[in-house]
Protein backbone atom coordinates (compact mmCIF):
# COMPACT_ATOMS: atom_id res chain seq x y z
CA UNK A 1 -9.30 8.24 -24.52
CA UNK A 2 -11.28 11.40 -25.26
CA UNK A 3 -10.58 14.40 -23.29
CA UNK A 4 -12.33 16.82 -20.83
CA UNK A 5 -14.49 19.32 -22.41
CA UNK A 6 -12.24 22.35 -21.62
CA UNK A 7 -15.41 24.91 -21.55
CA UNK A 8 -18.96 24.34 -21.57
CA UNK A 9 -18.81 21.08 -20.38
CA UNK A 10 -18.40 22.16 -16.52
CA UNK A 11 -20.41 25.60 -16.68
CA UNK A 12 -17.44 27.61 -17.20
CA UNK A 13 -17.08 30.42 -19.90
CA UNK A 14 -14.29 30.07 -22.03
CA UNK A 15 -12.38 32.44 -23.39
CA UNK A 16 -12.69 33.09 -27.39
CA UNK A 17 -9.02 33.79 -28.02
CA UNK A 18 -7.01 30.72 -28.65
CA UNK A 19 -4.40 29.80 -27.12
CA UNK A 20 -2.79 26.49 -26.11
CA UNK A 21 -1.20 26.54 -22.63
CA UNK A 22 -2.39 28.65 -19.32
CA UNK A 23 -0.50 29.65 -15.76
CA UNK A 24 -4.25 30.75 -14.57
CA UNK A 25 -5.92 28.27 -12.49
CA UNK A 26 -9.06 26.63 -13.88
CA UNK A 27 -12.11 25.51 -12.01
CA UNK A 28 -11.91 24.52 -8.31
CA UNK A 29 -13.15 21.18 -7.37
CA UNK A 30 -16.15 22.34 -5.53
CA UNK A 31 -17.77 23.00 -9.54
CA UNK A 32 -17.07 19.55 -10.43
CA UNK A 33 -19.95 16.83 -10.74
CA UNK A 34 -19.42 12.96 -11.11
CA UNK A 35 -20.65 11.91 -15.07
CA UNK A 36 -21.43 8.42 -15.46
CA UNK A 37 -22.43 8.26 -18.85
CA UNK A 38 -22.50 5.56 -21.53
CA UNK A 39 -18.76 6.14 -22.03
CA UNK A 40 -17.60 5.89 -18.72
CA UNK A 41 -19.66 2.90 -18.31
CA UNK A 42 -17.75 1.11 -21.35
CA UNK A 43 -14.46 2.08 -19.98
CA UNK A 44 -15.44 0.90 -16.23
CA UNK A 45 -16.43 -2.66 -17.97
CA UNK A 46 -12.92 -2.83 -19.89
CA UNK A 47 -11.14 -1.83 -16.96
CA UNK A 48 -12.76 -4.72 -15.05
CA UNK A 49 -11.54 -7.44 -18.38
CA UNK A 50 -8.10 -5.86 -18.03
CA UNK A 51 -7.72 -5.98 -14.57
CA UNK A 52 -8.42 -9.82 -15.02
CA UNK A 53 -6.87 -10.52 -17.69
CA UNK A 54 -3.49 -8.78 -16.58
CA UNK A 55 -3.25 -12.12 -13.85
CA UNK A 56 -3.80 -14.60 -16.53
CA UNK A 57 -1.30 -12.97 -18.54
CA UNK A 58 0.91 -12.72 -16.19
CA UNK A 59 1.19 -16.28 -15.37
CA UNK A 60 1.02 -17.01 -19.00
CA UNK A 61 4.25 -15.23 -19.51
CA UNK A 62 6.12 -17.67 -17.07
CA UNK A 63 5.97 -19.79 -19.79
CA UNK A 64 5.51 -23.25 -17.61
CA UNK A 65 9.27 -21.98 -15.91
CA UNK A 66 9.27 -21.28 -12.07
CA UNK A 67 10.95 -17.86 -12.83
CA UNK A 68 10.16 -15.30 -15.53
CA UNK A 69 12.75 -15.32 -18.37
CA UNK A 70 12.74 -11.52 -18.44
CA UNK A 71 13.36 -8.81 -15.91
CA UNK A 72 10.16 -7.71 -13.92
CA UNK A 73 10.65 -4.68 -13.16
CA UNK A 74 11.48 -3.31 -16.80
CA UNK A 75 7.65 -4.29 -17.03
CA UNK A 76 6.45 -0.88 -15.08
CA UNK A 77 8.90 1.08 -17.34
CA UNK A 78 7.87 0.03 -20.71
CA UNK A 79 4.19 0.50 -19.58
CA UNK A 80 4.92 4.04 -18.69
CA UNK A 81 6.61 4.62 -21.93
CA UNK A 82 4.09 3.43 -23.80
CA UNK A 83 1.37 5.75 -21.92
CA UNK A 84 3.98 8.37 -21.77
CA UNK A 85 3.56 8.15 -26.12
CA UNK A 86 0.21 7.41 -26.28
CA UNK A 87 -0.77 10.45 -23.99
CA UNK A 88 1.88 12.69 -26.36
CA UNK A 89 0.20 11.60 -29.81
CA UNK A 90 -3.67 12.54 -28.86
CA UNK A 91 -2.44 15.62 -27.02
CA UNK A 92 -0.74 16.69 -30.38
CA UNK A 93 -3.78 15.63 -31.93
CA UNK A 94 -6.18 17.42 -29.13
CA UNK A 95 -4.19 20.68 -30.24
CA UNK A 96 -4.49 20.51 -34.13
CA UNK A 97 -7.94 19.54 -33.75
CA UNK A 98 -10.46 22.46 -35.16
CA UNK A 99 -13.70 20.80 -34.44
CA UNK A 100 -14.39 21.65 -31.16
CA UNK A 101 -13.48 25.11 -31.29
CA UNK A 102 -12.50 25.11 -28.01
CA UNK A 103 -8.80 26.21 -26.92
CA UNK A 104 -7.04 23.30 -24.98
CA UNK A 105 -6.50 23.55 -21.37
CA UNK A 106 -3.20 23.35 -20.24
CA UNK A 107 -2.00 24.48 -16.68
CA UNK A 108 2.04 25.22 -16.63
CA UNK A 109 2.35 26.55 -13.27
CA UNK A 110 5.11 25.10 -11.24
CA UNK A 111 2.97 24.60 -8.33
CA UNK A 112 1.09 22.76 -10.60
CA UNK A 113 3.48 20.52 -12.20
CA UNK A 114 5.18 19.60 -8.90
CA UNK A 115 1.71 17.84 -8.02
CA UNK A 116 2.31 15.09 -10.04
CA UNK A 117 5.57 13.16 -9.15
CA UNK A 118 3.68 12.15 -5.87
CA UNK A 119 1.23 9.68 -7.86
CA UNK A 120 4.31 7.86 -9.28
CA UNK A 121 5.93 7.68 -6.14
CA UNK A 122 3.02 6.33 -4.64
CA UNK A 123 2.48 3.55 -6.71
CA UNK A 124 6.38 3.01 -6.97
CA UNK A 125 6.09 2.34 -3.14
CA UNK A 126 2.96 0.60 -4.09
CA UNK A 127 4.87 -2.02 -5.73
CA UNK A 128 7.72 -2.46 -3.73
CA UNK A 129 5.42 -3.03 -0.72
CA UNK A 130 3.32 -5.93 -2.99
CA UNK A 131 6.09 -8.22 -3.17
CA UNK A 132 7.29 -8.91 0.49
CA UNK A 133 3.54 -8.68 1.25
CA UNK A 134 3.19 -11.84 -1.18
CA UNK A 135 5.98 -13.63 0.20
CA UNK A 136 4.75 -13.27 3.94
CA UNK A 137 1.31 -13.96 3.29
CA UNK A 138 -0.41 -16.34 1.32
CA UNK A 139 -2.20 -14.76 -2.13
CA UNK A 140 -5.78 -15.57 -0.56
CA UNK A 141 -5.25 -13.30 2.30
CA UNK A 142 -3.17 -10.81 0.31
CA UNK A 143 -6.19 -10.66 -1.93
CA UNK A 144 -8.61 -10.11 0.84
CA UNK A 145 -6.36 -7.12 2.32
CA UNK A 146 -6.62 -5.91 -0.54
CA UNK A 147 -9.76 -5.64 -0.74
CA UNK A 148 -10.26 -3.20 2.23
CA UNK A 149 -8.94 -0.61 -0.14
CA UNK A 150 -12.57 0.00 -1.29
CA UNK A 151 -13.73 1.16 2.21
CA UNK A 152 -10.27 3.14 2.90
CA UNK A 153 -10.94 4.75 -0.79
CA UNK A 154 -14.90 5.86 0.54
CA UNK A 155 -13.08 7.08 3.97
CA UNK A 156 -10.36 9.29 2.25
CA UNK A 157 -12.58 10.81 -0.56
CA UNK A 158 -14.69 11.92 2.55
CA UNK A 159 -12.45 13.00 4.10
CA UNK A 160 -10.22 15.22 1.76
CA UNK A 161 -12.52 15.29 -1.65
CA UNK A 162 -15.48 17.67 -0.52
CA UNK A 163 -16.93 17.99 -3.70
CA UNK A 164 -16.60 14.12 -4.18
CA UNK A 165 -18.28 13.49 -0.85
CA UNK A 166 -21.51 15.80 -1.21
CA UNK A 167 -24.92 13.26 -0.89
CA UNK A 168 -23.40 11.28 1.19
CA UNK A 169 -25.87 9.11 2.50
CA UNK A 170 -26.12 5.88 5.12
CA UNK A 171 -26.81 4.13 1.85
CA UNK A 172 -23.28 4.68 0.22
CA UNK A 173 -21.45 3.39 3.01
CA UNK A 174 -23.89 0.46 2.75
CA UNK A 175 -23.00 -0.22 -0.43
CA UNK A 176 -19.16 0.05 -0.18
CA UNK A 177 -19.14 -2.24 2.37
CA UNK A 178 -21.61 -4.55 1.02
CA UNK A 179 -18.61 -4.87 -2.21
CA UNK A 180 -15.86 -5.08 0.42
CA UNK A 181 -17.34 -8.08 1.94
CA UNK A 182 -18.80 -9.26 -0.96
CA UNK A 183 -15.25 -9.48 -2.73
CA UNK A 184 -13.51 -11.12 0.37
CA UNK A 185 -16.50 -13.66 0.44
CA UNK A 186 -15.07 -14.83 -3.23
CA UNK A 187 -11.67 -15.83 -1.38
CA UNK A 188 -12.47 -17.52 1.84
CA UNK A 189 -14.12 -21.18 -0.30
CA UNK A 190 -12.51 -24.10 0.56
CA UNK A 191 -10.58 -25.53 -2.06
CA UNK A 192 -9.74 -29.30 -3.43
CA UNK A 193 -5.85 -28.10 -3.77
CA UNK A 194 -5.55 -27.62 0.14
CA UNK A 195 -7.49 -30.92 0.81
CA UNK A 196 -10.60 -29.19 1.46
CA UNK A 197 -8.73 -26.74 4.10
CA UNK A 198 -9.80 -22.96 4.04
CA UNK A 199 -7.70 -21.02 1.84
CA UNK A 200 -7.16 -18.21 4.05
CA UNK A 201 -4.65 -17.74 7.19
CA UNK A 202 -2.56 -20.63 5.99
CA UNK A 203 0.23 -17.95 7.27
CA UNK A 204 0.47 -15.62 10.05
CA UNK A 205 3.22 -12.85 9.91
CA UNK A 206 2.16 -9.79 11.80
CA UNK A 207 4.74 -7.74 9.11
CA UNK A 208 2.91 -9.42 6.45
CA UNK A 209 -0.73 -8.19 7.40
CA UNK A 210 0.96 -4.50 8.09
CA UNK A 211 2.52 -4.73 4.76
CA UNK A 212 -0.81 -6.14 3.32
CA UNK A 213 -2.89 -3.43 4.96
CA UNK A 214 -0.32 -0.42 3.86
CA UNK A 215 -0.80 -1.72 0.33
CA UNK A 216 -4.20 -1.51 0.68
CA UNK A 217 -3.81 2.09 2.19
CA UNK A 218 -1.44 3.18 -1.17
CA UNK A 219 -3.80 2.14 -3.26
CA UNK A 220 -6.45 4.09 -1.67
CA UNK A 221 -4.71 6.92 -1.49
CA UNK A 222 -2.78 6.81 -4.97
CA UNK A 223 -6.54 7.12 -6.61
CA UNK A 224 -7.95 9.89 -4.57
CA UNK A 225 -4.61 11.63 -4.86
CA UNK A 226 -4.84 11.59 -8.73
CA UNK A 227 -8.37 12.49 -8.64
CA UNK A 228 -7.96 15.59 -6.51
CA UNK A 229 -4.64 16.10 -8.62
CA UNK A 230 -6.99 15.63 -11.48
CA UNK A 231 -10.04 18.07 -10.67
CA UNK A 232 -7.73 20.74 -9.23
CA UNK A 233 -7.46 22.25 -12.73
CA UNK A 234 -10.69 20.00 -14.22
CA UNK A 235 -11.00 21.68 -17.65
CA UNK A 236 -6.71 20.81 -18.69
CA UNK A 237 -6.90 18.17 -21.26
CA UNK A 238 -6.69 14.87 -19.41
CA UNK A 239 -3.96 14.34 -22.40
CA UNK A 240 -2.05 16.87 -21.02
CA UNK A 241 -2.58 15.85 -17.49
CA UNK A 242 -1.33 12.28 -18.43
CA UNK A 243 1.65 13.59 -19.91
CA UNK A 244 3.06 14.95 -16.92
CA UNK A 245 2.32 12.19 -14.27
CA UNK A 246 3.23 9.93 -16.90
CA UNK A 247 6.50 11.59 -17.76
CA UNK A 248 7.95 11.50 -14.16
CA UNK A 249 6.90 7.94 -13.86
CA UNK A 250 9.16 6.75 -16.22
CA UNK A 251 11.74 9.13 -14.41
CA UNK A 252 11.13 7.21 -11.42
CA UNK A 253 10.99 3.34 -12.64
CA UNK A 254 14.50 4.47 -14.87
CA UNK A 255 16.01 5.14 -11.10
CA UNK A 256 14.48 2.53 -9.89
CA UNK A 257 16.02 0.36 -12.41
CA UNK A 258 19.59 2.44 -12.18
CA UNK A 259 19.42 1.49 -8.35
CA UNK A 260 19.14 -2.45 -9.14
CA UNK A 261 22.07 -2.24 -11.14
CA UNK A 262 24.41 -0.42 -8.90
CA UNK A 263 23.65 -3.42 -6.26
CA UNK A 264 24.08 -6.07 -8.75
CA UNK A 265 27.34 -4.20 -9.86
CA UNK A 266 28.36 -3.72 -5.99
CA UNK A 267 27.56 -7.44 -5.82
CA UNK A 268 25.11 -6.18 -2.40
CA UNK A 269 22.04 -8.98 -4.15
CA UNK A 270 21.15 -10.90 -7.20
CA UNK A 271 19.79 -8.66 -9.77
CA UNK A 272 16.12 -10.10 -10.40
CA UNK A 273 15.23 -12.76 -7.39
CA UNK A 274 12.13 -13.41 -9.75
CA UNK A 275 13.57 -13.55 -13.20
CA UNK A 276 16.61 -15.64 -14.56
CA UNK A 277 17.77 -13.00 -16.46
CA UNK A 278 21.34 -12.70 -15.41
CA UNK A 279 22.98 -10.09 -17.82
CA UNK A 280 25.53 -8.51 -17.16
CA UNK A 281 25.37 -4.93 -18.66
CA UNK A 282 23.19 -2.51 -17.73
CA UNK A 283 19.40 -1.83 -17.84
CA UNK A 284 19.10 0.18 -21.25
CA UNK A 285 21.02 -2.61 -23.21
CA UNK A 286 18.87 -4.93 -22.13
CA UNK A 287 15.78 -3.36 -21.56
CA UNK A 288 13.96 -6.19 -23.65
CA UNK A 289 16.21 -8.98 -23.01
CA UNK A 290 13.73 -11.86 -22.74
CA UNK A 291 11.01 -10.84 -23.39
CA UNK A 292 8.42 -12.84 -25.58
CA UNK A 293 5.27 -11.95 -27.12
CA UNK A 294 3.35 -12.86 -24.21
CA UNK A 295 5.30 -10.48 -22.03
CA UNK A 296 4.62 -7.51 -24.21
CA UNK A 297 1.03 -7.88 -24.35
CA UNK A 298 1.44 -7.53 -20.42
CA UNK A 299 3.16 -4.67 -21.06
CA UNK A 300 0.35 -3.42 -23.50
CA UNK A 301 -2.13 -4.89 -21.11
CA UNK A 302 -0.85 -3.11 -17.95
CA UNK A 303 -0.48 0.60 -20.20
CA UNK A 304 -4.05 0.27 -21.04
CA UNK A 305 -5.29 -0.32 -17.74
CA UNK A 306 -3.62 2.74 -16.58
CA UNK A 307 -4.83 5.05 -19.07
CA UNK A 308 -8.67 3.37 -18.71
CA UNK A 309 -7.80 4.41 -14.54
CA UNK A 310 -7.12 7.90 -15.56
CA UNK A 311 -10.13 8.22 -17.59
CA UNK A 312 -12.22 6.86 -14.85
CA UNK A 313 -10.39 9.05 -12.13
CA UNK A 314 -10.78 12.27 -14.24
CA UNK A 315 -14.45 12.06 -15.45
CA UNK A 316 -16.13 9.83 -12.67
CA UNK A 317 -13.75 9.06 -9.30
CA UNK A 318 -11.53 6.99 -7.33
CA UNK A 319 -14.34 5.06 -5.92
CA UNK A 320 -15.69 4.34 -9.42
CA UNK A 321 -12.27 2.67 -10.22
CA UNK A 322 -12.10 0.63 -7.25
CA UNK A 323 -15.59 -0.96 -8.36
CA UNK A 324 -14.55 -1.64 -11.77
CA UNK A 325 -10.78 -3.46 -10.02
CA UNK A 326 -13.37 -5.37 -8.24
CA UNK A 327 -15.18 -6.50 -10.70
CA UNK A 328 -12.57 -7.81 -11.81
CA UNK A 329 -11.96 -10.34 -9.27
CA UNK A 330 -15.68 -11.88 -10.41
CA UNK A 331 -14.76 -11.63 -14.02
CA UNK A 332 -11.30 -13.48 -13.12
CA UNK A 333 -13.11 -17.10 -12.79
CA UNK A 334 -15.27 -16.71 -15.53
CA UNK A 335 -12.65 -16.26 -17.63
CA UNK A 336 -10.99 -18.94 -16.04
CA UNK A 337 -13.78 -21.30 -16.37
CA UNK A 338 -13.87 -21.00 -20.07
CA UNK A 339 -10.09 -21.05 -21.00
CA UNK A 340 -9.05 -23.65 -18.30
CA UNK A 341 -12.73 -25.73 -17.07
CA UNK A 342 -12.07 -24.60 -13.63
CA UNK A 343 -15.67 -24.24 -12.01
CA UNK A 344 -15.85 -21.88 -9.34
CA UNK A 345 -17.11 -22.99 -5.83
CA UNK A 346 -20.16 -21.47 -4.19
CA UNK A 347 -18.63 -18.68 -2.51
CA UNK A 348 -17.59 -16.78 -5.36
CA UNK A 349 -21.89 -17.10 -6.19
CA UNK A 350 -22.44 -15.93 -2.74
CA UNK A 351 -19.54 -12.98 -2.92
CA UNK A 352 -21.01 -12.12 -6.14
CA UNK A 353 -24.44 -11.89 -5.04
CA UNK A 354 -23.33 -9.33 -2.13
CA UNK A 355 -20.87 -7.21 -4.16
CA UNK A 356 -23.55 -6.93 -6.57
CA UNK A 357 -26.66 -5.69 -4.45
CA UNK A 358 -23.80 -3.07 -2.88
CA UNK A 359 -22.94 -1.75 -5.97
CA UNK A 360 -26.43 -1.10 -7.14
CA UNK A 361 -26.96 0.26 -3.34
CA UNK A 362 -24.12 2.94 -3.72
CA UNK A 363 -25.55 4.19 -7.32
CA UNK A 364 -29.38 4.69 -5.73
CA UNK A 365 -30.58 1.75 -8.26
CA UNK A 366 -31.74 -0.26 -4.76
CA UNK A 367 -34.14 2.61 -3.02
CA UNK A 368 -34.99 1.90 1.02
CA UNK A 369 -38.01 2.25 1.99
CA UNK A 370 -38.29 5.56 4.00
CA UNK A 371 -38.28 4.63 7.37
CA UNK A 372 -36.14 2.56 9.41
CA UNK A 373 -33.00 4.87 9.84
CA UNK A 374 -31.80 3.66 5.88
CA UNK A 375 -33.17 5.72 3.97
CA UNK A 376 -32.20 8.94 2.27
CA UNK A 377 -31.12 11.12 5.07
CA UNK A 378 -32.28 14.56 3.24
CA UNK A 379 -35.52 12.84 2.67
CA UNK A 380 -35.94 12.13 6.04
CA UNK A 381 -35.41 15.67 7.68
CA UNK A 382 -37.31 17.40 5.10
CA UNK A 383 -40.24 15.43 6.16
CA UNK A 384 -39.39 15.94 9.84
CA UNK A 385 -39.45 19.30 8.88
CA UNK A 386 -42.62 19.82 7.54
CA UNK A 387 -44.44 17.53 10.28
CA UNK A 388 -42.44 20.28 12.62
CA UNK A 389 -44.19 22.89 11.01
CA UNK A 390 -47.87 21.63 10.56
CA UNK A 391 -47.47 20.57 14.37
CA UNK A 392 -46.58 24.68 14.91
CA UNK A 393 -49.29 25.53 12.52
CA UNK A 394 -52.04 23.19 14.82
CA UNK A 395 -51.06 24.49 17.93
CA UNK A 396 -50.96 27.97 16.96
CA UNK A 397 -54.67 27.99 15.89
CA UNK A 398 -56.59 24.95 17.96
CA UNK A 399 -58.39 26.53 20.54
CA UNK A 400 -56.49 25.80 23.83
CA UNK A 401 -59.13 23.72 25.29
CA UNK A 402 -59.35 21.80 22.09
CA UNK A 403 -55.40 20.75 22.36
CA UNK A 404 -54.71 17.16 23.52
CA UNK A 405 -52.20 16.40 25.90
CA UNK A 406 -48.54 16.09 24.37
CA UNK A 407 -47.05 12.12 26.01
């Protein structure tokens, strides 16, 4: 991870003494401009193979069992650890460097700092929505819920990210819904395990669609959260940044973890439902209590991810991260096809067809033609503008009986 330019990169003078924290605030988000570079490109690509791979790893770590031989949810917390000393060791790094030159960025208001236990919270609600969600609705449809978070992500940048939302054109919204439908297309094949049945709406629970839908929603909002979070103080060193949201989610999964023991210990529920660990002491002596190496490469898999998310988030946006989970679900069978022969069936071609042409829609690659109500909008009344004014011009100095007659 390399971080945010903390001067010249944004426009912004920088001071020349050199100093490593700051209470001022830096630049607002209105200066802030979306970079997709070489770099960012990379990291979008390897977000997409970790997303999929984090599935196949998953179920890898089952081991052929029905239940997972360690606890689940130490999983978050050893993820957040590891980001937690990841973000600390290039941060220390960041500060010793002398190459740049540059002082690094590091905003220590309170105000500040109290933005950024909401992202853990969110996503600590994120996952304890997931689970019921899976259990009331089958994966196909949870999948395809899911998958509305791409158009709720466009909504709420437009609505609350101003600086995210400037250009907006017809042809954006196109394209994000051309890679919603797109990625629900690659779920709704039939498939030879359900005796040629459609995959989706096996189930019907009207909790389970709310619960699918409000996962949907967190997601959304956890990623434009941290980006606005993010480009509130744009030139602090995205190490720095880390470090904090990171810190307070390990806070959060440690009570989370504290709050499963005191029910096991109160004998109120089981202690794992998905895990046949059944120890008996609590959480920090057996914070790695069966665990294998395939479950630690989840671990390693999932800390990655996040910190390729915040990289994303802080130099491109939300939306830009929501392409790359998607991309994901495409890579998914691929990958699938050439560790386990399973051949994908012609609507994941078809779904990856649409979400295609809507990505290269939403980055301007795909130009409409100029007419027709699709094209760019600016284009369009700057033309309307001009024919305004040579129509003025005309009338203004054609002889009145030279005029024709205005239909």
């Amino acid at each position: 991870m390399v971080g945010a330019r903390a001067a010249s990169d944004d426009g912004v003078a920088t001071p020349k003494t050199a100093t490593t924290t700051t209470t001022t605030t830096n630049a607002s988000p209105a200066n802030t401009t979306t970079r997709f570079t070489f770099k960012n490109l990379v990291a979008a690509a390897l977000l997409a193979l970790v997303t999929s791979a984090h599935g196949l790893l998953t179920t890898a770590s089952l081991g052929g069992k029905e239940k997972y031989s360690y606890n689940v949810a130490t999983v978050p917390l050893l993820a957040e650890a590891v980001k937690l000393s990841i973000s600390f060791v290039l941060l220390r790094r960041e500060m010793s460097s002398k190459e740049s030159g540059n002082k690094v960025m590091m905003t220590t208001q309170v105000k500040t700092v109290l933005l950024y236990p909401i992202p853990s919270l969110i996503f600590l609600l994120h996952q304890a929505v997931s689970f019921p969600a899976l259990v009331l609705l089958d994966p196909t449809t949870f999948l395809v819920l899911g998958n509305l978070k791409i158009v709720i992500t466009g909504i709420l940048t437009r609505m609350f990210l101003k600086n995210s939302s400037n250009g907006w054109t017809h042809k954006k919204w196109i394209g994000l819904i051309l890679v919603t439908v797109g990625a629900c297309t690659t779920q709704i094949g039939k498939s030879e395990k359900t005796g040629g049945k459609w995959m989706m709406f096996q189930r019907f629970s009207a909790f389970g669609y709310f619960l699918g839908i409000g996962d949907a929603c967190l997601s959304a909002f956890g990623g434009v959260y941290v980006e606005f979070v993010f480009k509130k103080n744009v030139n602090d060193s995205i190490h720095w940044q880390n470090l904090q949201m990171y810190a307070f989610g390990v806070l959060f999964n440690s009570a989370r973890l504290t709050y499963l023991d005191f029910r096991k210990f109160r004998g109120w529920d089981d202690y794992d439902e998905f895990s046949d660990n059944d120890a008996v002491y609590a959480w920090p002596m057996t914070l790695f209590s069966g665990h294998s190496f395939i479950s630690i490469c989840v671990v390693a898999n999932l800390a990655f991810g996040g910190l390729l998310v915040s990289h994303i988030i802080k130099n491109v946006d939300a939306i830009a991260k929501v392409f790359a989970t998607a991309c994901a679900m495409f890579l998914t069978p691929t990958l699938s096809f050439i560790l386990f022969a399973h051949v994908p069936n012609s609507a994941m071609f078809g779904g990856v067809l649409i979400a295609s042409y809507g990505m290269l829609t939403y980055y301007d690659v795909i130009q409409f033609p100029s007419y027709g109500g699709l094209g760019n909008s600016n284009s369009l009344s700057n033309n309307d503008s001009n024919n305004n004014k040579n129509r003025m011009g005309q009338t203004a100095t054609t002889p009145r009986s030279r005029r024709g007659a205005v239909l």
